[in-house]
C-alpha atoms as a PDB file:
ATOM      1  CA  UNK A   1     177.539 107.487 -48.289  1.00  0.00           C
ATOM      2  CA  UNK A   2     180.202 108.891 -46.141  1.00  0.00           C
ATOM      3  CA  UNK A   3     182.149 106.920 -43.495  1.00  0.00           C
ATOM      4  CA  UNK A   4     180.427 108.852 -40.934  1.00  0.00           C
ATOM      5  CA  UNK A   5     176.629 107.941 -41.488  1.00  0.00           C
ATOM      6  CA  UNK A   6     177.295 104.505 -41.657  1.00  0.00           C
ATOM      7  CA  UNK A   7     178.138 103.970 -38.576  1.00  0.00           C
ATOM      8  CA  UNK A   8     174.592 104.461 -37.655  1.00  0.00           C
ATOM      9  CA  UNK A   9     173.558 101.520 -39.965  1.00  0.00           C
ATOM     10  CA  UNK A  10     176.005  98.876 -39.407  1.00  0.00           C
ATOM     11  CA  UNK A  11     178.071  97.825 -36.286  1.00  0.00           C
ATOM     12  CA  UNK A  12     181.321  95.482 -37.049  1.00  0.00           C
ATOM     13  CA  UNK A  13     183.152  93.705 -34.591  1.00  0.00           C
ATOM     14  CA  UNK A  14     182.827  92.760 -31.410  1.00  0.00           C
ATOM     15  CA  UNK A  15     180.623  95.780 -30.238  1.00  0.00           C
ATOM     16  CA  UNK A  16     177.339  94.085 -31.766  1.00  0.00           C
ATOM     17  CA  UNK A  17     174.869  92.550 -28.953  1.00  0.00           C
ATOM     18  CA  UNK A  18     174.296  89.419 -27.738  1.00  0.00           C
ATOM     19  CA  UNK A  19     170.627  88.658 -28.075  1.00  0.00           C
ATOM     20  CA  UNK A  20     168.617  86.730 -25.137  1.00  0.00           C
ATOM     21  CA  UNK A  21     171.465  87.054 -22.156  1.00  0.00           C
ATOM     22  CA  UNK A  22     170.371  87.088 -18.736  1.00  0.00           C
ATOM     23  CA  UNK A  23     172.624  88.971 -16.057  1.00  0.00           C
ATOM     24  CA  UNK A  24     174.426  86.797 -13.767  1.00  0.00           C
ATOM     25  CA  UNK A  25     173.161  87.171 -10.729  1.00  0.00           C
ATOM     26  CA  UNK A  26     175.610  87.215  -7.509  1.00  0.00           C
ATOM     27  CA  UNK A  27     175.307  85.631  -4.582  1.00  0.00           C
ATOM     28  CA  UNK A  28     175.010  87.740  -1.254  1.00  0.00           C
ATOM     29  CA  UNK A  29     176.839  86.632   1.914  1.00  0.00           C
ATOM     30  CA  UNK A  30     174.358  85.424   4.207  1.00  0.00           C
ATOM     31  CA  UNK A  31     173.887  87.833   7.695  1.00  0.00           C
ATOM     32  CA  UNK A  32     174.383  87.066  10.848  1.00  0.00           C
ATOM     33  CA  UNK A  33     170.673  85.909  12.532  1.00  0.00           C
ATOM     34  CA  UNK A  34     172.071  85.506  15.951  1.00  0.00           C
ATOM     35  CA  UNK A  35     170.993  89.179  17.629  1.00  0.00           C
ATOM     36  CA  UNK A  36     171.655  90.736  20.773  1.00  0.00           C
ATOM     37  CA  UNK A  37     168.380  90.786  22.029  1.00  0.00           C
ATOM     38  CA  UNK A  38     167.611  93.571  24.975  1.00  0.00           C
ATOM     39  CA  UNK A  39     165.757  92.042  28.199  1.00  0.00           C
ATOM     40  CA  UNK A  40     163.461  94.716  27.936  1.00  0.00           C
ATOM     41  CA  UNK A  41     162.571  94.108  24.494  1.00  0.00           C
ATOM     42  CA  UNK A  42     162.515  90.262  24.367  1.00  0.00           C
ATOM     43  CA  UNK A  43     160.120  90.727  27.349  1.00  0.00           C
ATOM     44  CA  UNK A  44     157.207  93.327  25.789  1.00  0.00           C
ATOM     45  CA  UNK A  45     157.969  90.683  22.741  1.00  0.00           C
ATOM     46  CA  UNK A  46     156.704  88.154  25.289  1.00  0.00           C
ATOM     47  CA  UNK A  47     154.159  90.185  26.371  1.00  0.00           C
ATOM     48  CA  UNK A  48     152.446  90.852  23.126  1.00  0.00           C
ATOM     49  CA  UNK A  49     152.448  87.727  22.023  1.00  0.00           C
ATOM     50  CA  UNK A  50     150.604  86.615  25.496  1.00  0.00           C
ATOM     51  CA  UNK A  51     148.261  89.423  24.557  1.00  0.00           C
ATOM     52  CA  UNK A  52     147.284  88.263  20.685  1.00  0.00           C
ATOM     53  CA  UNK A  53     145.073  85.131  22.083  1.00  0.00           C
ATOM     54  CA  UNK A  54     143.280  87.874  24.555  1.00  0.00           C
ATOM     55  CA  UNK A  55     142.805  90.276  21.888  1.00  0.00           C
ATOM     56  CA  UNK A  56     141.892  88.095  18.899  1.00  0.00           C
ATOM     57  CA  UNK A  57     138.864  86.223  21.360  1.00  0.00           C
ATOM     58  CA  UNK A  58     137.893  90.231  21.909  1.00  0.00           C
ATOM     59  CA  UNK A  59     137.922  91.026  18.510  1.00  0.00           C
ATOM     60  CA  UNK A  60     135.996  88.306  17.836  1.00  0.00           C
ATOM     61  CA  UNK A  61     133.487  88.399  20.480  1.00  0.00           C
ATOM     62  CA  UNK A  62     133.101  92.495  19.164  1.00  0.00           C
ATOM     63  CA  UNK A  63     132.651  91.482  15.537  1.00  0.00           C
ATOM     64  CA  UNK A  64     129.733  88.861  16.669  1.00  0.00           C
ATOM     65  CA  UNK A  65     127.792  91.250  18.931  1.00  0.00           C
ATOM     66  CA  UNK A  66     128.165  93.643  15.917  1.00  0.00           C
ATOM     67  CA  UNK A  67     126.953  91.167  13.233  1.00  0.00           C
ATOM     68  CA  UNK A  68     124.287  90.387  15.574  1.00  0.00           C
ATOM     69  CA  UNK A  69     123.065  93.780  16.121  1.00  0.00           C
ATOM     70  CA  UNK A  70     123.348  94.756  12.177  1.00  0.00           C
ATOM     71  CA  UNK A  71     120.661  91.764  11.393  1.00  0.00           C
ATOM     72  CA  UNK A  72     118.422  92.164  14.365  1.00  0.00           C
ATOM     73  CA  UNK A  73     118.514  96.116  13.427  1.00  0.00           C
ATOM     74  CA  UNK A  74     117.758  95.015   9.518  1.00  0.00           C
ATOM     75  CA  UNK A  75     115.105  92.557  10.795  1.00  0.00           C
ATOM     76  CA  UNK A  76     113.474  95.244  13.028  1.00  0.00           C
ATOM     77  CA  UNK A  77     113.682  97.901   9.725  1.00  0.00           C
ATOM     78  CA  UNK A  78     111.670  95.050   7.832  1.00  0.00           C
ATOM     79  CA  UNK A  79     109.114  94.543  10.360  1.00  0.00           C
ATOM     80  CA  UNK A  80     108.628  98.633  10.266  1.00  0.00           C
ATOM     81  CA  UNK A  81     108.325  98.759   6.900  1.00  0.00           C
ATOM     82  CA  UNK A  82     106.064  95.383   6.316  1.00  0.00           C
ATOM     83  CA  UNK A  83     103.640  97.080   8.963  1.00  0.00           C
ATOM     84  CA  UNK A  84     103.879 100.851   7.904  1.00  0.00           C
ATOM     85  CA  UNK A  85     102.937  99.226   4.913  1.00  0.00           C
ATOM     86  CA  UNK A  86      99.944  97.320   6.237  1.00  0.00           C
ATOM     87  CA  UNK A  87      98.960 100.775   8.557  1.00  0.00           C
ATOM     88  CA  UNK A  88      98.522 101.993   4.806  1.00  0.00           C
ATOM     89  CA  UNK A  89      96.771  99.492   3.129  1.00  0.00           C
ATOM     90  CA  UNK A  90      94.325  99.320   6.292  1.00  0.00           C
ATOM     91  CA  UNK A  91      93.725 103.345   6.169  1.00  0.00           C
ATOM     92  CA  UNK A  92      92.692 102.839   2.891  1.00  0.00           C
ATOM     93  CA  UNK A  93      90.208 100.399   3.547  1.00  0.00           C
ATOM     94  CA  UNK A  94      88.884 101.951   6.192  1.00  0.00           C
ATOM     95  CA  UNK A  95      88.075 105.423   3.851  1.00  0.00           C
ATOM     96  CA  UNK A  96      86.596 103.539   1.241  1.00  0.00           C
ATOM     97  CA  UNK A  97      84.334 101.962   3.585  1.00  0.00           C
ATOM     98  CA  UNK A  98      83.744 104.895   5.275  1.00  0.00           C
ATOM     99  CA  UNK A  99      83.033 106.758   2.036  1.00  0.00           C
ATOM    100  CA  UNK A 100      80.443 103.769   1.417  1.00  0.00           C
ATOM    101  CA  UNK A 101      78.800 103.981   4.506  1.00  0.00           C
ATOM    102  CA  UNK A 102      78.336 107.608   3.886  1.00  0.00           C
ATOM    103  CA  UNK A 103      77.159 107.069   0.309  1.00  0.00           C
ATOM    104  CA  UNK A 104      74.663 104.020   1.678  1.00  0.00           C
ATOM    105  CA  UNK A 105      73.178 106.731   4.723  1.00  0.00           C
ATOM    106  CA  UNK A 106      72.958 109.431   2.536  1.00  0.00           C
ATOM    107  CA  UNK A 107      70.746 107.326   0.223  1.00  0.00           C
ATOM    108  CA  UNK A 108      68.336 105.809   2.986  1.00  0.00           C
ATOM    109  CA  UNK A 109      67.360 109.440   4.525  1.00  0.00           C
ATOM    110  CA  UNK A 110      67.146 110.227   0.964  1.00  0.00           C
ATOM    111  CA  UNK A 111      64.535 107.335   0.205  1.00  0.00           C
ATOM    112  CA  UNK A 112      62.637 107.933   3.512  1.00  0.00           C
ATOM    113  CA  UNK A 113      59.538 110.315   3.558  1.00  0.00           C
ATOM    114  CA  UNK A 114      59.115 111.776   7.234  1.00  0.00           C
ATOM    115  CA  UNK A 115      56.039 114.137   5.896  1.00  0.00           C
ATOM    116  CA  UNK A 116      54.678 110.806   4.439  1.00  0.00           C
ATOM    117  CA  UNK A 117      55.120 108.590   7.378  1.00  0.00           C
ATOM    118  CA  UNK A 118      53.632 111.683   9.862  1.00  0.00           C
ATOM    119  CA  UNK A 119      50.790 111.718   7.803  1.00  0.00           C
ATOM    120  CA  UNK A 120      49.961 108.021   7.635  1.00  0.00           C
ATOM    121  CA  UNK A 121      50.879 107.694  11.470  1.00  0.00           C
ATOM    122  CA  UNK A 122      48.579 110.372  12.455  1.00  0.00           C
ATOM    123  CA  UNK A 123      45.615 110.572   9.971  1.00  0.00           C
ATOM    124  CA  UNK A 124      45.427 106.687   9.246  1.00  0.00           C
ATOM    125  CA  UNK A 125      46.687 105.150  12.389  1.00  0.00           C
ATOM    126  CA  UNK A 126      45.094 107.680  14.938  1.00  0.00           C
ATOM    127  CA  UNK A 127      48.517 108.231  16.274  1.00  0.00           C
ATOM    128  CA  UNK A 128      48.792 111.266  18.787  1.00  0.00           C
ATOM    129  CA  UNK A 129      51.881 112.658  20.759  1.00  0.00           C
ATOM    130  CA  UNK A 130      51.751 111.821  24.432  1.00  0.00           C
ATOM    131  CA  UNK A 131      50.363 114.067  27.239  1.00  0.00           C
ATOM    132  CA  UNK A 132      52.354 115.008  30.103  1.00  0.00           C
ATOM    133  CA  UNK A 133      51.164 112.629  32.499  1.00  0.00           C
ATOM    134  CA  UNK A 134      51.972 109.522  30.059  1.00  0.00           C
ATOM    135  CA  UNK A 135      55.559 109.562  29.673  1.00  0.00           C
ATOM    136  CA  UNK A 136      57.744 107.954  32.210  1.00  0.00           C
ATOM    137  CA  UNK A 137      61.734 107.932  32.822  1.00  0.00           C
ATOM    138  CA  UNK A 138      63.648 105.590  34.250  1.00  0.00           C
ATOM    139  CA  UNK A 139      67.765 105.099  34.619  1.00  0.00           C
ATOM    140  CA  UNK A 140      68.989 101.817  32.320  1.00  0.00           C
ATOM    141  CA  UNK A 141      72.511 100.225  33.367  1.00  0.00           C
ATOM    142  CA  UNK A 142      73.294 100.286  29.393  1.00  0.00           C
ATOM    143  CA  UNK A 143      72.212 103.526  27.647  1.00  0.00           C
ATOM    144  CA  UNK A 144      72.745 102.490  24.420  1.00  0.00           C
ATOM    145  CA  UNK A 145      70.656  99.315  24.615  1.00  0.00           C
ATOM    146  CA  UNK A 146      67.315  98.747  26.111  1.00  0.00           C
ATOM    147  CA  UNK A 147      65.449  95.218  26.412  1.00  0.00           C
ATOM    148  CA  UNK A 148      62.295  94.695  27.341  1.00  0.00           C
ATOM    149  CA  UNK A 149      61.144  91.413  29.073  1.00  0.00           C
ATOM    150  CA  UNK A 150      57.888  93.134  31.227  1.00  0.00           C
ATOM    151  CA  UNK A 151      55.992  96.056  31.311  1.00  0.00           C
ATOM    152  CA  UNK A 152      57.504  98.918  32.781  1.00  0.00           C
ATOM    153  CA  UNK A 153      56.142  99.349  36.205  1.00  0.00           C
ATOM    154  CA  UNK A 154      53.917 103.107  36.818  1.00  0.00           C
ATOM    155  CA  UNK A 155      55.433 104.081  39.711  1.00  0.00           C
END
């Protein structure tokens, strides 16, 4: 090898490095902490700190009212949704009963013979529709429900 590539290899002297040094570190003069304060400043300084307490108690009477509307609004979304949910359940109900109640009619005036019961009533019975003289009409306080304690008077 040739004096020039071995430089790259080996290092002689004092020109080798030290292993595991740490940098000395130097030690700053310490600054002045005595200011020249302006009035001015010193008194907004004042001020602001006057206004922290104030403003903290504000913040904190903001963040409650907040926190208090978020769970009654959360609460309220619940109760919405437990009774939309209810609303649903109860519609359902309600159809299949009403689709029984249908099914139930539908199969009495199916089992019922008018022609039959005509026949026995008149034939059998002696049954006859009333003349015009015999019927008699009369205002009830509850139309849909009629009682009768005593014969209903002619006249």
């Amino acid at each position: 090898m040739d004096e020039r590539n071995r430089e790259y290899y080996y290092i002689e002297g004092n020109a080798a490095r030290k292993l595991n040094t740490v940098p000395v570190r130097e030690e700053q003069p310490e600054r002045k902490k005595e200011r020249k304060v302006n009035q001015r400043i010193q008194k907004n300084a004042n001020r602001a700190k006057a206004f922290d307490l104030g403003y903290t108690i504000a913040l904190m009477t903001a963040t409650a009212i907040l926190f208090v509307s978020c769970i009654s609004m959360l609460t309220l979304k619940a109760n919405v949704t437990e009774q939309r949910r209810q609303i649903s359940m109860l519609e359902s109900n309600l159809n299949a009963l009403t689709d029984s109640n249908n099914e139930t009619s539908k199969r009495l005036e199916s089992s019922v013979d008018l022609t039959k019961i005509y026949d026995v009533a008149t034939n059998d019975l002696g049954m006859v529709y009333p003349g015009n003289g015999q019927v008699l009409s009369y205002e009830a306080s509850n139309p849909d429900y009629v009682k009768q304690f005593k014969d209903v008077p002619t006249e």
